[in-house]
N, C-alpha and C. Protein backbone atom coordinates (compact mmCIF):
# COMPACT_ATOMS: atom_id res chain seq x y z
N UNK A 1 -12.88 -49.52 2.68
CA UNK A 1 -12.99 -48.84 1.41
C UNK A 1 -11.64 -48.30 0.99
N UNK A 2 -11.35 -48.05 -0.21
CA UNK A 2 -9.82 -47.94 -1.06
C UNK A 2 -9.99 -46.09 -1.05
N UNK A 3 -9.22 -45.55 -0.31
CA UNK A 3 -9.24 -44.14 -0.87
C UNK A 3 -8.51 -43.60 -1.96
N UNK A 4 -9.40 -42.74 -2.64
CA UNK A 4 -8.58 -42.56 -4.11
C UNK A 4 -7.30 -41.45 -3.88
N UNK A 5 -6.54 -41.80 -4.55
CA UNK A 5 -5.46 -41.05 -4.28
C UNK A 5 -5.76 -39.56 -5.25
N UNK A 6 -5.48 -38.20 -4.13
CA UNK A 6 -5.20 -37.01 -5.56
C UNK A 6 -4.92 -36.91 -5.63
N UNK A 7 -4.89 -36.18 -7.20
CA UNK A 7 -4.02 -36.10 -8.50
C UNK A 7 -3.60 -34.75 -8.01
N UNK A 8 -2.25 -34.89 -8.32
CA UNK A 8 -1.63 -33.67 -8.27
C UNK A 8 -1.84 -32.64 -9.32
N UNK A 9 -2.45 -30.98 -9.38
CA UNK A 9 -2.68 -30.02 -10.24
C UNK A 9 -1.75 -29.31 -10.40
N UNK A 10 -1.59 -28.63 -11.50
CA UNK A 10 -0.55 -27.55 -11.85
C UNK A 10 -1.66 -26.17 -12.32
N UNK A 11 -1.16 -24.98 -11.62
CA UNK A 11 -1.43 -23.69 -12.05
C UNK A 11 -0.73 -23.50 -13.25
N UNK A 12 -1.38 -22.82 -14.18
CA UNK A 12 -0.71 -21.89 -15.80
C UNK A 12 -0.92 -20.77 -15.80
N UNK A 13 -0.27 -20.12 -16.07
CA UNK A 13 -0.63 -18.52 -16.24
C UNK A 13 0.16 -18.38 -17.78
N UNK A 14 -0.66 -17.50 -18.38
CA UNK A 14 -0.01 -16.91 -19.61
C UNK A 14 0.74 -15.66 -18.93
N UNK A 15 2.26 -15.59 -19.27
CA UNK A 15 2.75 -14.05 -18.73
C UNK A 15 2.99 -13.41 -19.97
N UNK A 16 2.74 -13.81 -21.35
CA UNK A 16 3.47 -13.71 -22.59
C UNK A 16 2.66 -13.77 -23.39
N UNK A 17 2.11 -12.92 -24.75
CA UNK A 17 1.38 -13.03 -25.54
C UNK A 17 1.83 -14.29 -26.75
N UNK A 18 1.11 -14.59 -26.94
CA UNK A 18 1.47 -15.68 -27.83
C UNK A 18 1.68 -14.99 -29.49
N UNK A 19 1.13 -14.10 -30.03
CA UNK A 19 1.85 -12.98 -30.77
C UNK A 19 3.04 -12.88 -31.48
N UNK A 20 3.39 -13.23 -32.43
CA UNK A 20 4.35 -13.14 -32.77
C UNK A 20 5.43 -13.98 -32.83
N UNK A 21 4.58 -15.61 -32.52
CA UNK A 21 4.99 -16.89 -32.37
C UNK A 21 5.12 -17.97 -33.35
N UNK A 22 5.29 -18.95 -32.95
CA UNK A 22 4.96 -19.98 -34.57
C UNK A 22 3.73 -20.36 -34.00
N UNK A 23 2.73 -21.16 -35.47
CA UNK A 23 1.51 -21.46 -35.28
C UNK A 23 1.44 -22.38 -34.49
N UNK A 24 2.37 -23.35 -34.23
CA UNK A 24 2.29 -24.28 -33.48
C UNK A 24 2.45 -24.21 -32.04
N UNK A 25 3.10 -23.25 -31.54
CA UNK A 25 2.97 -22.63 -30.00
C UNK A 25 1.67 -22.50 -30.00
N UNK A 26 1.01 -21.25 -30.90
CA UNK A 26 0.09 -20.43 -30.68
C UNK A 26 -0.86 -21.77 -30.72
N UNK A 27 -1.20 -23.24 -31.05
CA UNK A 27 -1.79 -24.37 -31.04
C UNK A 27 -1.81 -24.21 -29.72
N UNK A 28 -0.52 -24.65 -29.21
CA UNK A 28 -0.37 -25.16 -27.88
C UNK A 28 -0.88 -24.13 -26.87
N UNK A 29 -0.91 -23.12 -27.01
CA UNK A 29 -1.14 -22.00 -25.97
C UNK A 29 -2.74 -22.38 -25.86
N UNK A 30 -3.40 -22.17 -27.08
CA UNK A 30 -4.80 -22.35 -27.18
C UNK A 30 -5.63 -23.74 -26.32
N UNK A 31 -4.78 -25.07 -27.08
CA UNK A 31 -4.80 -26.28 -26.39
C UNK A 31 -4.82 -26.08 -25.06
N UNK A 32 -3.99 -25.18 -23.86
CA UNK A 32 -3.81 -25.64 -22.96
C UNK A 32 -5.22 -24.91 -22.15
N UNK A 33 -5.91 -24.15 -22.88
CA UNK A 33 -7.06 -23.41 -22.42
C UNK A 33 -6.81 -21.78 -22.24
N UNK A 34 -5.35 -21.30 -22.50
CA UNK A 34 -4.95 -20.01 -22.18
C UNK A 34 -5.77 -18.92 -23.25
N UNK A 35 -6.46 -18.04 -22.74
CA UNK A 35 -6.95 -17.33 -24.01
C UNK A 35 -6.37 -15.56 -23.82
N UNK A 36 -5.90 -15.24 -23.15
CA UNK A 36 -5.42 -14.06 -22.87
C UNK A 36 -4.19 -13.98 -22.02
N UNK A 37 -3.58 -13.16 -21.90
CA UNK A 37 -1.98 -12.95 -20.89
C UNK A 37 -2.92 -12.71 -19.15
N UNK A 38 -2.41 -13.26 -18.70
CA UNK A 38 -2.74 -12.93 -17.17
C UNK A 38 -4.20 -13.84 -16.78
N UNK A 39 -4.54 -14.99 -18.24
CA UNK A 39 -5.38 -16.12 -17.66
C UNK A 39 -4.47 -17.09 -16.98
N UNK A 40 -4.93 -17.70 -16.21
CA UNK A 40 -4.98 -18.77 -15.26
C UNK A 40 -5.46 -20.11 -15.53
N UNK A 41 -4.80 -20.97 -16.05
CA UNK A 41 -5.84 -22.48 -15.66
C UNK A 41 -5.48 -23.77 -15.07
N UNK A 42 -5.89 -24.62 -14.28
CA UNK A 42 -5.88 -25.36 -13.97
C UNK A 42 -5.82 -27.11 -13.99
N UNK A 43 -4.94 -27.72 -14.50
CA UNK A 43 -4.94 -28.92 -14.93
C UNK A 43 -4.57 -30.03 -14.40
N UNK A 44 -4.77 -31.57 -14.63
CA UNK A 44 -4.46 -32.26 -13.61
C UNK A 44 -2.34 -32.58 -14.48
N UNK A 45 -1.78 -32.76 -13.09
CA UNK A 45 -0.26 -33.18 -14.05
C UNK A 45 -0.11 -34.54 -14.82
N UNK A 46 -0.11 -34.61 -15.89
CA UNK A 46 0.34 -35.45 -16.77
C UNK A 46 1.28 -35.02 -17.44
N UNK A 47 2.18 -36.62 -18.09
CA UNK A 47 3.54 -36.27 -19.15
C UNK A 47 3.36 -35.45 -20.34
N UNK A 48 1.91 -35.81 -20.86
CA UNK A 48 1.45 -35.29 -22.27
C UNK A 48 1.56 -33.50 -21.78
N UNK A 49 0.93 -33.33 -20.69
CA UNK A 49 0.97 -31.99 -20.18
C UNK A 49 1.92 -31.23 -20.05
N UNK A 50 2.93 -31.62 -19.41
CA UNK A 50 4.18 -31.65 -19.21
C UNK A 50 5.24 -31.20 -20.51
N UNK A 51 4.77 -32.13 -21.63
CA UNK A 51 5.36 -31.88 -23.11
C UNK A 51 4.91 -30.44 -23.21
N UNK A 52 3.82 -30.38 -23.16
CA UNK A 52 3.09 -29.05 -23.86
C UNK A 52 3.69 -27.90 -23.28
N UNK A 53 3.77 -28.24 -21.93
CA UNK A 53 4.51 -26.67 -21.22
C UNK A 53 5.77 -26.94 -21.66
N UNK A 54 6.57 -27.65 -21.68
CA UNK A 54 8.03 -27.86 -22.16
C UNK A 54 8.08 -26.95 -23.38
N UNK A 55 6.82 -27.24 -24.58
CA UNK A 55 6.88 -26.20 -25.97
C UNK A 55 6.76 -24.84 -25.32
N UNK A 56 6.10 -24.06 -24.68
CA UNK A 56 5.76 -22.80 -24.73
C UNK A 56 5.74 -22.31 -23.07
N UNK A 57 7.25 -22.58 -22.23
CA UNK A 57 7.74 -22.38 -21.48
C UNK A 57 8.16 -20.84 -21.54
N UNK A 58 8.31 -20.59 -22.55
CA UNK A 58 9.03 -18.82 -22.72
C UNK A 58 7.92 -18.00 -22.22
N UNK A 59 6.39 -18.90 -22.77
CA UNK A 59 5.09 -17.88 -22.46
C UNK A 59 4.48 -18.11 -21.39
N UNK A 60 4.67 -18.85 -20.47
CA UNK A 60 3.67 -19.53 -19.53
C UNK A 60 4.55 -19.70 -18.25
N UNK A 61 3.73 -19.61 -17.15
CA UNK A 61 4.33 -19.47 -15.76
C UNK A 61 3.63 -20.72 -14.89
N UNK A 62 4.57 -21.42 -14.30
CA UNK A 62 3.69 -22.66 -13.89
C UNK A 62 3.86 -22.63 -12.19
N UNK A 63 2.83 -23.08 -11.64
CA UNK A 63 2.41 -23.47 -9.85
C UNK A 63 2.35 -24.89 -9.91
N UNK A 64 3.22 -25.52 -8.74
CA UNK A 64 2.50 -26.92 -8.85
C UNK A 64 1.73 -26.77 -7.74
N UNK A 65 0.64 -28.08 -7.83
CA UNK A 65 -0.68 -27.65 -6.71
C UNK A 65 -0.20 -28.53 -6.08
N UNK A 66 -0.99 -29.24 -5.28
CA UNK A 66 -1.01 -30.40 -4.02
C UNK A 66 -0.35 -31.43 -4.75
């Protein structure tokens, strides 16, 4: 049998209110599932993903997982 390989996850944390931002961060913040400063979420790593934290790096604190 073929074992599936895992996907490597990345931790997010909002450390930064999105507040006082352009609408289009405040998109991206929302997009990434962040709804408050000091949420947490969990995603698998992709490039598209990758872009998104690249936009709103000033607000967001990243873990890479396994």
């Amino acid at each position: 049998m073929a074992r599936k390989a895992k996907k490597k996850t990345v931790q997010i944390t909002l450390v930064r209110s999105s507040l006082g931002t352009s609408g289009r961060h405040r998109g991206t913040v929302r997009a990434l599932g962040l709804r408050r400063p000091r949420h947490t979420v969990q995603h698998v790593d992709t490039p598209q993903l990758r872009g998104m934290l690249a936009k709103v790096a000033h607000l967001v604190e990243i873990e890479e997982g396994r």
